[in-house]
N, C-alpha and C. Protein backbone atom coordinates (compact mmCIF):
# COMPACT_ATOMS: atom_id res chain seq x y z
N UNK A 1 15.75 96.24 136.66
CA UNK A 1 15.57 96.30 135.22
C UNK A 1 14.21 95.69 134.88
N UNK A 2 13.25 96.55 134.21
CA UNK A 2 12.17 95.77 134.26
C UNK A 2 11.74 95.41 132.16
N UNK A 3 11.32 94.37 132.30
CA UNK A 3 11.33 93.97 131.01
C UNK A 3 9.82 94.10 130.63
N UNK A 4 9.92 94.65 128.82
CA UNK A 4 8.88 94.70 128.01
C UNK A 4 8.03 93.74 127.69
N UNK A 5 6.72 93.65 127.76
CA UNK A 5 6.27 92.88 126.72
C UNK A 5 5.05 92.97 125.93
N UNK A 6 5.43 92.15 124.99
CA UNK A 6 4.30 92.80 123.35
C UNK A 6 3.07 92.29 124.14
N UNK A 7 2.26 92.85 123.24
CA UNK A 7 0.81 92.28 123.31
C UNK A 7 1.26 90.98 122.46
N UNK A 8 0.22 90.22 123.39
CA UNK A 8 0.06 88.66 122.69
C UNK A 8 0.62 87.95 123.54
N UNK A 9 1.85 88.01 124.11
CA UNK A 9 3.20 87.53 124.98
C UNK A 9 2.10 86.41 125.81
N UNK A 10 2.39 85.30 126.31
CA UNK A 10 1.98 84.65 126.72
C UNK A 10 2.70 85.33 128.60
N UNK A 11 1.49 84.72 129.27
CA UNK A 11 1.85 85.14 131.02
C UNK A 11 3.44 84.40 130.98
N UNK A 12 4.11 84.92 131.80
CA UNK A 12 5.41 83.81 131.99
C UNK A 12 5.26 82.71 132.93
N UNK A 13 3.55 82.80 133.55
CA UNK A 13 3.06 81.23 134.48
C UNK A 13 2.83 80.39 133.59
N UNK A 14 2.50 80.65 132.01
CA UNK A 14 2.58 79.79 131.06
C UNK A 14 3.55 79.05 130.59
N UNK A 15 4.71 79.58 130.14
CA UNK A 15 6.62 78.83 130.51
C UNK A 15 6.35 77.75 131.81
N UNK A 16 6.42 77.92 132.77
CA UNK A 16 6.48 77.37 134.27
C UNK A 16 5.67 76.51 134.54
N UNK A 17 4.35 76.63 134.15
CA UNK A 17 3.35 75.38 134.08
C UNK A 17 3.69 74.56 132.90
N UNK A 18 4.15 74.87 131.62
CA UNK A 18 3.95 74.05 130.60
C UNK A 18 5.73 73.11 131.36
N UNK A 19 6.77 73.58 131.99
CA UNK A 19 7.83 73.35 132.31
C UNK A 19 8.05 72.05 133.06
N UNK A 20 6.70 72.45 133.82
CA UNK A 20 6.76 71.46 135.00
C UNK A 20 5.42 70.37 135.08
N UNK A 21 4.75 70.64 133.19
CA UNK A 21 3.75 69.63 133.03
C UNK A 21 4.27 68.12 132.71
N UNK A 22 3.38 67.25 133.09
CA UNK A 22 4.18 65.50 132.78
C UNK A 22 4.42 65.41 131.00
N UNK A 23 3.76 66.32 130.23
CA UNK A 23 4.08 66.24 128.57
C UNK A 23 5.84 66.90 129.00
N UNK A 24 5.91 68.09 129.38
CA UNK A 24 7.16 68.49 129.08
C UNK A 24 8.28 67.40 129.29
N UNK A 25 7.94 66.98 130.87
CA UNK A 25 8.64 66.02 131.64
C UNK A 25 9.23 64.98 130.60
N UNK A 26 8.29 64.52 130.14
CA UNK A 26 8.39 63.38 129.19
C UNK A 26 9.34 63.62 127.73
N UNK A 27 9.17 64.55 127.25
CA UNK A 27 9.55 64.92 126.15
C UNK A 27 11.24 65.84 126.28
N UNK A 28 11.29 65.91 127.36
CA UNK A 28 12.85 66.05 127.70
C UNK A 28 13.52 64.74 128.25
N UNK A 29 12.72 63.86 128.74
CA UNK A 29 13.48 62.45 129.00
C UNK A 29 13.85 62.03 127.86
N UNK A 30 12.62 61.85 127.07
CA UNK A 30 13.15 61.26 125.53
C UNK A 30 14.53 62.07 124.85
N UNK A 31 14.30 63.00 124.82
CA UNK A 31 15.32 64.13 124.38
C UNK A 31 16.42 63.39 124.79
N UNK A 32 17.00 63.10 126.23
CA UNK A 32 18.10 62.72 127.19
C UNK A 32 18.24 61.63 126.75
N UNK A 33 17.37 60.81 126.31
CA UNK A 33 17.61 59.02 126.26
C UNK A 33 18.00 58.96 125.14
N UNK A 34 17.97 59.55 124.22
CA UNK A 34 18.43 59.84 122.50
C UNK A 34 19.76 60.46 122.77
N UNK A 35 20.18 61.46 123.42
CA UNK A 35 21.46 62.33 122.93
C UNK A 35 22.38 62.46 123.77
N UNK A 36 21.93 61.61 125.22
CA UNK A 36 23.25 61.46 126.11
C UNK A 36 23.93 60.05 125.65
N UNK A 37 22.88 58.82 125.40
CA UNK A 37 23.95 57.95 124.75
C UNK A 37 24.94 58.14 123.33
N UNK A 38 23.93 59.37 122.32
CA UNK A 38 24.38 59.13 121.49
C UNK A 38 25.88 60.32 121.27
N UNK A 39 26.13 60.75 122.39
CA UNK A 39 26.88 61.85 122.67
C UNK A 39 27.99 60.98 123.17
N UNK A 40 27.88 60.17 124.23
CA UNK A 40 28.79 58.98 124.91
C UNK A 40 29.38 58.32 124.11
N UNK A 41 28.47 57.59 122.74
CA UNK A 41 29.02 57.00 121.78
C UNK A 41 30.39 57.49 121.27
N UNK A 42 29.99 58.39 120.62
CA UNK A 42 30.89 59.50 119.83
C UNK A 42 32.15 59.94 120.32
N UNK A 43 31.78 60.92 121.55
CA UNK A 43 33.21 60.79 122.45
C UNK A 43 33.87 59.45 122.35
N UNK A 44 33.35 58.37 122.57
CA UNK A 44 34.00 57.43 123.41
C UNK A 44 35.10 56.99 122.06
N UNK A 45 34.45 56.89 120.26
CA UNK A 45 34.76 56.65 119.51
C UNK A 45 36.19 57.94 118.97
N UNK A 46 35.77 59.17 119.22
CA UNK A 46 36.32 60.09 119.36
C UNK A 46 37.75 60.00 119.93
N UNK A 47 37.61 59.77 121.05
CA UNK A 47 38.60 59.49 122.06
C UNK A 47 39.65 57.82 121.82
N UNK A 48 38.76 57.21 121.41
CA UNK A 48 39.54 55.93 120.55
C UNK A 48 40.46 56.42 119.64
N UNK A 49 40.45 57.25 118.75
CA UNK A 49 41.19 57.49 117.62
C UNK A 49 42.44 58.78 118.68
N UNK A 50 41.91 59.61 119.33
CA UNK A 50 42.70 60.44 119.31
C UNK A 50 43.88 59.52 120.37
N UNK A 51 43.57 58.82 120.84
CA UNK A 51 44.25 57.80 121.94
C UNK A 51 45.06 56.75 120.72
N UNK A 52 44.77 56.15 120.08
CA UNK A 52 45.21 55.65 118.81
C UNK A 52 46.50 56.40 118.24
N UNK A 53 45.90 57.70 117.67
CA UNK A 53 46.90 58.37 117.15
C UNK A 53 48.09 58.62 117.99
N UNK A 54 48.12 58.90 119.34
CA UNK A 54 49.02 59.26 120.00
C UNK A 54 49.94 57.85 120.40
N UNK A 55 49.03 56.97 120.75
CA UNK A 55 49.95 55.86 121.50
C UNK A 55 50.03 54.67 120.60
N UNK A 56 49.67 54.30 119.63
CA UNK A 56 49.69 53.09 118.74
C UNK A 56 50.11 53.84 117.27
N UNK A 57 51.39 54.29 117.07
CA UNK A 57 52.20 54.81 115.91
C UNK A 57 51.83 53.87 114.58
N UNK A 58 52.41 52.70 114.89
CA UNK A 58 52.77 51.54 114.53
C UNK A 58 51.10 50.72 113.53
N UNK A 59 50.33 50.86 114.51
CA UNK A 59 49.03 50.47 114.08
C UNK A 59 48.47 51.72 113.56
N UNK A 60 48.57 52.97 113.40
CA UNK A 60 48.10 53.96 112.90
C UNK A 60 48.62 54.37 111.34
N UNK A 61 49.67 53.77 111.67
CA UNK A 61 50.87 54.13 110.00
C UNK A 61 50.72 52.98 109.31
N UNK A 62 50.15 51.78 109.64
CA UNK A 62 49.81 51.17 109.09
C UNK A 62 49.25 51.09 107.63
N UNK A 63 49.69 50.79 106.16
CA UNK A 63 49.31 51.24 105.05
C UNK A 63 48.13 49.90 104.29
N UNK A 64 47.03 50.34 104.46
CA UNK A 64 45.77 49.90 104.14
C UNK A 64 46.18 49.29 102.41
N UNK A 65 46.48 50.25 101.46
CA UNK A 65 46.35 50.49 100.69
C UNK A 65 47.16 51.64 99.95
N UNK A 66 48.33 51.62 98.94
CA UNK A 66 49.01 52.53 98.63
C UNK A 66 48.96 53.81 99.57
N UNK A 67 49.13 54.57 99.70
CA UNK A 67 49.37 55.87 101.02
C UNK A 67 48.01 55.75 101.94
N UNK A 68 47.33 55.11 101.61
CA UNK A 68 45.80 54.89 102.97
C UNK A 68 46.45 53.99 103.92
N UNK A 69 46.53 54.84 105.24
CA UNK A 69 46.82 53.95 106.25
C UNK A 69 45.64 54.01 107.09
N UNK A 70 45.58 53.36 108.23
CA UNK A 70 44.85 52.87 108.86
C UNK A 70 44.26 54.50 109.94
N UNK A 71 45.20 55.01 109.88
CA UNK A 71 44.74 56.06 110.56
C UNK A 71 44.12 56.92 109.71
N UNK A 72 44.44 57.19 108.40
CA UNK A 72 43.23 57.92 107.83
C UNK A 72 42.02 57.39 107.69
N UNK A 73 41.81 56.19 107.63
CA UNK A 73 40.90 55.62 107.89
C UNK A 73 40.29 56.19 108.89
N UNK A 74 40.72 56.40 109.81
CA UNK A 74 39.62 56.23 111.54
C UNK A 74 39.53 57.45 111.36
N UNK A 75 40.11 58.66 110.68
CA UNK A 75 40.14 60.14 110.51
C UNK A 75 38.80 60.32 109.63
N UNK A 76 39.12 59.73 108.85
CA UNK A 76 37.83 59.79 107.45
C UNK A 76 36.39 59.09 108.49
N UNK A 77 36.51 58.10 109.21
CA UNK A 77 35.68 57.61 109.82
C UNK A 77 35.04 58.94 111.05
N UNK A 78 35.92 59.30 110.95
CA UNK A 78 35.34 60.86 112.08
C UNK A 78 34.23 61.69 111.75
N UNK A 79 34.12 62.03 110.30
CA UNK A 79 33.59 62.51 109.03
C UNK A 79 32.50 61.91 108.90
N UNK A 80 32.08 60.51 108.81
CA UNK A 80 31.49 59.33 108.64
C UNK A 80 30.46 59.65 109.78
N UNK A 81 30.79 59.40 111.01
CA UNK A 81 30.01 59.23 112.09
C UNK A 81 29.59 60.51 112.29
N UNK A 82 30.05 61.62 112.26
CA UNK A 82 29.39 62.57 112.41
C UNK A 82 28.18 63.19 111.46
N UNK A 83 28.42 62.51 110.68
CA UNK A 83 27.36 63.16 109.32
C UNK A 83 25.85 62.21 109.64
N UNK A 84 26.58 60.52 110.15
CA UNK A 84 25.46 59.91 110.60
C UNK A 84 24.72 60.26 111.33
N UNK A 85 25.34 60.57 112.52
CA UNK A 85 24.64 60.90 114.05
C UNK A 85 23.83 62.30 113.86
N UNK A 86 24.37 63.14 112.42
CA UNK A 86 23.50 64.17 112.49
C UNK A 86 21.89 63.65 111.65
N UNK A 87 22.07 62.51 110.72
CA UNK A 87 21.16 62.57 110.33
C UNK A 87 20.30 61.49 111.04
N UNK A 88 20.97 60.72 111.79
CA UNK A 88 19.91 60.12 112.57
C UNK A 88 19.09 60.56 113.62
N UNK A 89 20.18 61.51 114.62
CA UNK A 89 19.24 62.47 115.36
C UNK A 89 18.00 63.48 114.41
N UNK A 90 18.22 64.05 113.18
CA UNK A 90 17.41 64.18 112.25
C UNK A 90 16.01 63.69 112.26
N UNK A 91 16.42 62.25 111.70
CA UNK A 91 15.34 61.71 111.56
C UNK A 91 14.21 60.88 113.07
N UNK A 92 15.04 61.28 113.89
CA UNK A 92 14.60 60.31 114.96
C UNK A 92 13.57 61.77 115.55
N UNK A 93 14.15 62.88 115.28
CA UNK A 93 13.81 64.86 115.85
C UNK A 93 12.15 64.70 115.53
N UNK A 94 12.33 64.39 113.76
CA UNK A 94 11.21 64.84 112.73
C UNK A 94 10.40 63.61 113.06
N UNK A 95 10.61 62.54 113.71
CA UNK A 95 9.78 61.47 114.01
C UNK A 95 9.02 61.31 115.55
N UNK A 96 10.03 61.39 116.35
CA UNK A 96 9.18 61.17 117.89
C UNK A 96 9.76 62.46 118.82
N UNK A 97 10.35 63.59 118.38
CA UNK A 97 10.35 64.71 119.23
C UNK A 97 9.37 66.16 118.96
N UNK A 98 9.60 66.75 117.71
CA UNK A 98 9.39 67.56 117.33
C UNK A 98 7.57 67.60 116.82
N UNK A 99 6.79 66.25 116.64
CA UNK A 99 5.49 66.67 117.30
C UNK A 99 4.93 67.01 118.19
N UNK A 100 5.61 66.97 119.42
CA UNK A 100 5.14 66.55 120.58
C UNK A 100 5.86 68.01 121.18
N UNK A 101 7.04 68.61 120.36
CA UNK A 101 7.63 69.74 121.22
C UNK A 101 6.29 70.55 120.09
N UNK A 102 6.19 71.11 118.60
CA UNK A 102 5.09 71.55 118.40
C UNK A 102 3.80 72.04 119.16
N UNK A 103 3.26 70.94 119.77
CA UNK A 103 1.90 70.75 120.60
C UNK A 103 2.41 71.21 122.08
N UNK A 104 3.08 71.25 122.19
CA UNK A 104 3.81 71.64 123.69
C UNK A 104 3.59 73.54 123.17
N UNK A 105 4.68 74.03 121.74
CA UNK A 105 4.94 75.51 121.81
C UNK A 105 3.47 75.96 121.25
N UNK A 106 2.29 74.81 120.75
CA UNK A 106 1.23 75.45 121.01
C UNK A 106 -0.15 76.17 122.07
N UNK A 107 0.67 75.43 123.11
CA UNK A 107 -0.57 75.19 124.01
C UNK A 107 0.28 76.39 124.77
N UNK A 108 1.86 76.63 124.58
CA UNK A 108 2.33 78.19 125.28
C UNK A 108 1.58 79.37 124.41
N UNK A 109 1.66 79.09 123.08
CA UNK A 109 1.53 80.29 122.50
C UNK A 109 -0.24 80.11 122.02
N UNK A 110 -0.64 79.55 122.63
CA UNK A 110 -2.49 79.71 122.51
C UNK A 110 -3.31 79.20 121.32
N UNK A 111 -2.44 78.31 120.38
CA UNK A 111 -2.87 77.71 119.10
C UNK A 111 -3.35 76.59 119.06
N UNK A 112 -3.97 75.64 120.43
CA UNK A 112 -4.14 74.54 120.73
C UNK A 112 -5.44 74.24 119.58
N UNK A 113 -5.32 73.02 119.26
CA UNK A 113 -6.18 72.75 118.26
C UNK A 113 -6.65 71.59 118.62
């Protein structure tokens, strides 16, 4: 099967060198050091509640507050952390990743400045 390509298309030794340059290198570590802990976190918090719900009845039915028990709590808290983790990965993307991936998809696609 042989594949098309437009004019303009960058060589595909361009992918492969930029892949295996120390910028790329670097900028996928960071990537990893940001979103495998913050992935670990989550599960781990994740897995707290769903472990909660199943085996601690007692502490889950727990009533906080007229029908708020303790387990909607950690439910609503599910909601909570996820909205965080999206906007902190967000802001952490628009701060120390996404210049550096930019200048990376320029120097593939020939816009180096």
């Amino acid at each position: 099967m042989s594949e098309t390509r437009r004019a303009g298309d960058p060589e595909l030794t361009t992918y492969r060198d930029v892949q295996l340059s120390p910028d790329f290198s670097e900028l996928r570590r960071r990537f990893r050091r940001f979103v495998f802990p913050m992935t670990g976190l989550f599960l781990a918090w994740y897995f707290l509640y769903v472990l909660l719900a199943d085996y601690a009845h007692d502490f889950m039915s727990h009533k906080v507050g007229g029908n708020i028990t303790v387990g909607l709590l950690f439910g609503f808290g599910q909601f909570v952390s996820t909205f965080a983790i999206t906007l902190l990965y967000v802001r952490w993307a628009d701060r120390k990743f996404d210049p550096d991936a930019k200048h990376l998809r320029d120097q593939i696609e020939g816009d180096e400045s």
